[in-house]
N, C-alpha and C. Protein backbone atom coordinates (compact mmCIF):
# COMPACT_ATOMS: atom_id res chain seq x y z
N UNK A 1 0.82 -1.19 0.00
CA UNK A 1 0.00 0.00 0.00
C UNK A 1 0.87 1.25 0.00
N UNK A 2 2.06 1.23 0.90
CA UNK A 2 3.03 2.47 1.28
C UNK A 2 3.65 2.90 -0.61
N UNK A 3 4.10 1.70 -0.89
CA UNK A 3 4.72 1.57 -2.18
C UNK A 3 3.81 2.39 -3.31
N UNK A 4 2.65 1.93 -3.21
CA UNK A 4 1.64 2.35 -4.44
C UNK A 4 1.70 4.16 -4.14
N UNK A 5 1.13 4.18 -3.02
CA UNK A 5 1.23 5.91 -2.67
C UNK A 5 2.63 6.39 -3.25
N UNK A 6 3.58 6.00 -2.60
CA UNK A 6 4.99 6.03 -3.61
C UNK A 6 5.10 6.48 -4.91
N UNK A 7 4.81 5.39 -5.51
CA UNK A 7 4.68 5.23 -6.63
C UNK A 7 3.79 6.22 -7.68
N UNK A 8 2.75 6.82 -7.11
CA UNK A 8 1.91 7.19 -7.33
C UNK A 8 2.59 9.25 -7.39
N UNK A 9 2.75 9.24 -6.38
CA UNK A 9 3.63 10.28 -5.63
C UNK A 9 4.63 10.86 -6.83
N UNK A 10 5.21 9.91 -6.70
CA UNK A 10 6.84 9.59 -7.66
C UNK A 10 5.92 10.14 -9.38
N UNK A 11 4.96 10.05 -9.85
CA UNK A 11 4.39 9.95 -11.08
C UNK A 11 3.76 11.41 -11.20
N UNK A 12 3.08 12.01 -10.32
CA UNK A 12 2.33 13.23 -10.43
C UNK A 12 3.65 13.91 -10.18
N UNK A 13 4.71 13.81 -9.79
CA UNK A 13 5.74 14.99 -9.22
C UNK A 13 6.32 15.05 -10.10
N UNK A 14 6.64 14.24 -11.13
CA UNK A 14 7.12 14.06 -12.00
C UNK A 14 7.67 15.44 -13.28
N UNK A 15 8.50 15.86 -13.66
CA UNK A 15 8.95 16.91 -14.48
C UNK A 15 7.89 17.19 -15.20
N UNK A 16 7.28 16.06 -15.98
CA UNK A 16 6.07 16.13 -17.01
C UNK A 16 4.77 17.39 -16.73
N UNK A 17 4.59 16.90 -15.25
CA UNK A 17 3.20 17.33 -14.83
C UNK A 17 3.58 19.13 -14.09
N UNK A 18 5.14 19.14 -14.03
CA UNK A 18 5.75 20.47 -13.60
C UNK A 18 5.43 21.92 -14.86
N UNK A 19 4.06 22.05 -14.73
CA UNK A 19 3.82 23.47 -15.80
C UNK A 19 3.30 24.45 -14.91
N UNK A 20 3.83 26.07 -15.27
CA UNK A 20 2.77 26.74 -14.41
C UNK A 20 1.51 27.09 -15.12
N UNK A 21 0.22 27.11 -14.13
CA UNK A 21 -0.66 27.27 -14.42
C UNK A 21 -0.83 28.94 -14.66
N UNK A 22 -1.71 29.21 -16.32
CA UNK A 22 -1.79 30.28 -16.87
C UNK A 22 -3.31 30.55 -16.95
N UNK A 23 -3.55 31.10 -16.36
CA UNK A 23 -5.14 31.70 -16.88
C UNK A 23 -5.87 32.77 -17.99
N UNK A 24 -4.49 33.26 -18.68
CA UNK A 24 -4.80 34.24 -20.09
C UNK A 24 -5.57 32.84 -20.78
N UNK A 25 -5.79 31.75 -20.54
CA UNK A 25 -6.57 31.04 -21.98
C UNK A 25 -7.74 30.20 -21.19
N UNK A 26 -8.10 30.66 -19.94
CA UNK A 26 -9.03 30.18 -19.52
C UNK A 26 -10.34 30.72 -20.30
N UNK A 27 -11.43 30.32 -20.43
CA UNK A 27 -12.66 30.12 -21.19
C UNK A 27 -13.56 30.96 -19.95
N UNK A 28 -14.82 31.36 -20.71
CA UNK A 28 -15.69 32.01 -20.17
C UNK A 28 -16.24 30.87 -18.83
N UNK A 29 -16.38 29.55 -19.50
CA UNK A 29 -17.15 28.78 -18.57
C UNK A 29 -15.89 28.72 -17.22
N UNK A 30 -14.95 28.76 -17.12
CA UNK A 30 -13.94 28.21 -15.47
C UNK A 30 -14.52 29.73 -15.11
N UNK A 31 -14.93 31.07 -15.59
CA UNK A 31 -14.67 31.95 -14.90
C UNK A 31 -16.36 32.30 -14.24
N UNK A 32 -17.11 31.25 -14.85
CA UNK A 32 -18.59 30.96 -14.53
C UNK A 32 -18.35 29.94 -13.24
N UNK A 33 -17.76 28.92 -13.88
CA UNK A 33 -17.28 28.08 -12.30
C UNK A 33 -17.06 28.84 -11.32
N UNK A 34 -16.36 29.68 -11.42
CA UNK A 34 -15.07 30.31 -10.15
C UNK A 34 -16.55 31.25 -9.09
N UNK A 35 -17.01 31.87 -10.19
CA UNK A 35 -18.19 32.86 -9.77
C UNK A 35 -18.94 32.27 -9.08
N UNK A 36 -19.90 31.10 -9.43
CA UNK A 36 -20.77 30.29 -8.62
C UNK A 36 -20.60 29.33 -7.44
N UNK A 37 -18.97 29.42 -7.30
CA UNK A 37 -18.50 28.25 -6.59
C UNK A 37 -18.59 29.50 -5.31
N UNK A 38 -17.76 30.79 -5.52
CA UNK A 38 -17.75 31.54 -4.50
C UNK A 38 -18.93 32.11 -3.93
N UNK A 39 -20.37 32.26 -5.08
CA UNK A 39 -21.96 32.53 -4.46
C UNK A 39 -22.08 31.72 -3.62
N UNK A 40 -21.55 29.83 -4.04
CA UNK A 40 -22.05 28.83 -3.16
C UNK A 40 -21.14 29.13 -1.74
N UNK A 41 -20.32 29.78 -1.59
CA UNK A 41 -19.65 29.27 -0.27
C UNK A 41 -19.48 30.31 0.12
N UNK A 42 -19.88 31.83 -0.08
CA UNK A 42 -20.42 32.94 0.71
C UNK A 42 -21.82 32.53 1.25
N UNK A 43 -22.74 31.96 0.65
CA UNK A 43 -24.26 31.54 1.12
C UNK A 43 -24.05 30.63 2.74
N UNK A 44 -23.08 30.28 2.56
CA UNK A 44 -22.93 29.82 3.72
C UNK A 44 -22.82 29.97 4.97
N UNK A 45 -22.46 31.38 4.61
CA UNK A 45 -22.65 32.60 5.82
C UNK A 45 -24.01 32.63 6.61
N UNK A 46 -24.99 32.64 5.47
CA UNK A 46 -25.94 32.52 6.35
C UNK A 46 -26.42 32.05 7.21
N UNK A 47 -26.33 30.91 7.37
CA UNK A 47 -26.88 30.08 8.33
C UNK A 47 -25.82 29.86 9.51
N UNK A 48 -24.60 29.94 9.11
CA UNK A 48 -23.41 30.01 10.35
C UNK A 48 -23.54 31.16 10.86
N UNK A 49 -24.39 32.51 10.45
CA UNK A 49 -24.07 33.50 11.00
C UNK A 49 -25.52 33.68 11.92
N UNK A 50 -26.84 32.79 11.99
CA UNK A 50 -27.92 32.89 12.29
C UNK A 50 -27.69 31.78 13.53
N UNK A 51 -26.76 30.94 13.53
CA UNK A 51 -26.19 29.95 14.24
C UNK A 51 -25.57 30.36 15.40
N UNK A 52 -24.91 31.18 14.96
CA UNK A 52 -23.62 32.21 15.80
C UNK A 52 -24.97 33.04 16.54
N UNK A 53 -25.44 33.82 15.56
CA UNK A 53 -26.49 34.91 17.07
C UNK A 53 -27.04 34.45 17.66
N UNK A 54 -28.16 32.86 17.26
CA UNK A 54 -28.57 32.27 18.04
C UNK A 54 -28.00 32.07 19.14
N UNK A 55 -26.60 31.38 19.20
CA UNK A 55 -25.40 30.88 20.33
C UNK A 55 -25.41 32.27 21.42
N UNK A 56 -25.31 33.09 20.68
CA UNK A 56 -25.10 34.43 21.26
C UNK A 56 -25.85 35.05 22.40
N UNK A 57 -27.25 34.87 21.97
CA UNK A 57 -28.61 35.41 22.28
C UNK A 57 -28.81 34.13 23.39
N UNK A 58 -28.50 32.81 23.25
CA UNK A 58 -29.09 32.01 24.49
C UNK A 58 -27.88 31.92 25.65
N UNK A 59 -27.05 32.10 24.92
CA UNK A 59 -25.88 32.31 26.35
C UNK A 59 -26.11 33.16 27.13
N UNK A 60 -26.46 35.21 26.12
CA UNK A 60 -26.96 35.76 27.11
C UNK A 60 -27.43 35.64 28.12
N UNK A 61 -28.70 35.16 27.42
CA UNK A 61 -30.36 35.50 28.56
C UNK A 61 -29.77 33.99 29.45
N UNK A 62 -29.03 33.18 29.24
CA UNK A 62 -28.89 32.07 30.55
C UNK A 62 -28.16 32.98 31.41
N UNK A 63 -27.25 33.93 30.80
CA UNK A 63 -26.38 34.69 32.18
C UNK A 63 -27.20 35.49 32.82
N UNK A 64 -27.91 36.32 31.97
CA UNK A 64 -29.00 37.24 32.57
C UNK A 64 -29.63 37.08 33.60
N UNK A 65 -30.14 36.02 32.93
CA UNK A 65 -31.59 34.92 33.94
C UNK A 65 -30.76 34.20 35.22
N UNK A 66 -29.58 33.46 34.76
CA UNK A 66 -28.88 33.49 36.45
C UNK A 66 -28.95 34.49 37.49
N UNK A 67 -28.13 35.72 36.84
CA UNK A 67 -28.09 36.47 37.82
C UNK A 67 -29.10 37.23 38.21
N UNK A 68 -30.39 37.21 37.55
CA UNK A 68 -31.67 37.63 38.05
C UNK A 68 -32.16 36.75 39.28
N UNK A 69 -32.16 35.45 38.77
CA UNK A 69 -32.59 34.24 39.98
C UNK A 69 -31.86 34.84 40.88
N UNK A 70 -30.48 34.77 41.20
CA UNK A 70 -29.65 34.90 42.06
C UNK A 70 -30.24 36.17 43.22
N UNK A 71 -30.49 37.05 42.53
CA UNK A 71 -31.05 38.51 43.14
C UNK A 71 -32.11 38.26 44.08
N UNK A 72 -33.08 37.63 43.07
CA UNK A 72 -34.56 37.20 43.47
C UNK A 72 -34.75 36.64 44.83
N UNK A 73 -33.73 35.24 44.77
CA UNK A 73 -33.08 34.47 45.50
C UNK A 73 -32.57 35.15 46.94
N UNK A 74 -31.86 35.93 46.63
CA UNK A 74 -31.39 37.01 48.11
C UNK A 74 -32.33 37.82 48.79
N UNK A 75 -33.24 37.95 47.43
CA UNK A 75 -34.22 38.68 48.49
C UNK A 75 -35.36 38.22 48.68
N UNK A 76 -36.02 36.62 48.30
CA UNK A 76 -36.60 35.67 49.41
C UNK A 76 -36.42 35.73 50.30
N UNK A 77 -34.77 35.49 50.36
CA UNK A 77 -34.10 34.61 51.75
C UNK A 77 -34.35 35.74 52.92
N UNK A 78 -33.95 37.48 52.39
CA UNK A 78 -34.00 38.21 52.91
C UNK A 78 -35.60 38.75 53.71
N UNK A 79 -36.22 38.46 53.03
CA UNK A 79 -37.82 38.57 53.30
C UNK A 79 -38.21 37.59 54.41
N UNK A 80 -37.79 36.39 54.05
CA UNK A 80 -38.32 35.69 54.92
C UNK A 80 -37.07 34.98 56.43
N UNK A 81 -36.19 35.65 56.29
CA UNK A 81 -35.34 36.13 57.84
C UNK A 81 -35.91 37.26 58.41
N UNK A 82 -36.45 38.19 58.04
CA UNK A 82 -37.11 38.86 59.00
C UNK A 82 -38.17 39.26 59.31
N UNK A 83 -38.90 37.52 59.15
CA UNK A 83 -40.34 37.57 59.54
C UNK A 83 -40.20 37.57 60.71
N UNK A 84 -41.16 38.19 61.28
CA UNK A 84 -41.28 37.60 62.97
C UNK A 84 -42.72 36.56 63.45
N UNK A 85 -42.22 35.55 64.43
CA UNK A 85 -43.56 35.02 64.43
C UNK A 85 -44.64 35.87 65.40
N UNK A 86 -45.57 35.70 65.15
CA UNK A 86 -46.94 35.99 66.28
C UNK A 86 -46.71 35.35 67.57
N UNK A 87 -47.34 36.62 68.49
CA UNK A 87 -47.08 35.23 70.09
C UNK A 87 -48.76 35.06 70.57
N UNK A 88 -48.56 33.59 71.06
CA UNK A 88 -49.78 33.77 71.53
C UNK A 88 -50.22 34.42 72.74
N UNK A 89 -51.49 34.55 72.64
CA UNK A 89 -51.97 35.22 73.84
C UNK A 89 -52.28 34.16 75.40
């Protein structure tokens, strides 16, 4: 298996396949490719970026909402330490 990769390796590296790539003779259609490939993978934004505020927006309100409980919380505790009881008669 190591050999074939090798081998394989050894064949694409090869002087033959050593040209630089020129784009003065590229065709209307690669520059239609190039265009639609980059619409397709800017579009992608969208939903990673609706993903992201979502993430954003529920982390908030969990911190929010903690430290609201938390408040709330102190001032139960506080309310009900200085009840006093009734005495009987």
């Amino acid at each position: 298996m190591i050999g074939m990769v090798g081998l394989t390796t050894l064949c694409v590296a090869s002087p033959a396949f050593a040209r630089s790539i020129s784009l003065k003779d590229a065709g209307v259609a690669l520059w239609i490719f190039v265009v639609i490939g980059a619409v397709i993978i800017l579009l992608q934004l969208v939903p990673a970026a609706i993903l992201f505020f979502s993430f954003i927006g529920t982390t908030s309100a969990m911190v929010f909402k903690g430290k609201k409980a938390e408040e709330e919380k102190k001032a139960e505790v506080g309310v009900l330490t200085e009840v006093e009881t009734a005495k009987a008669k």
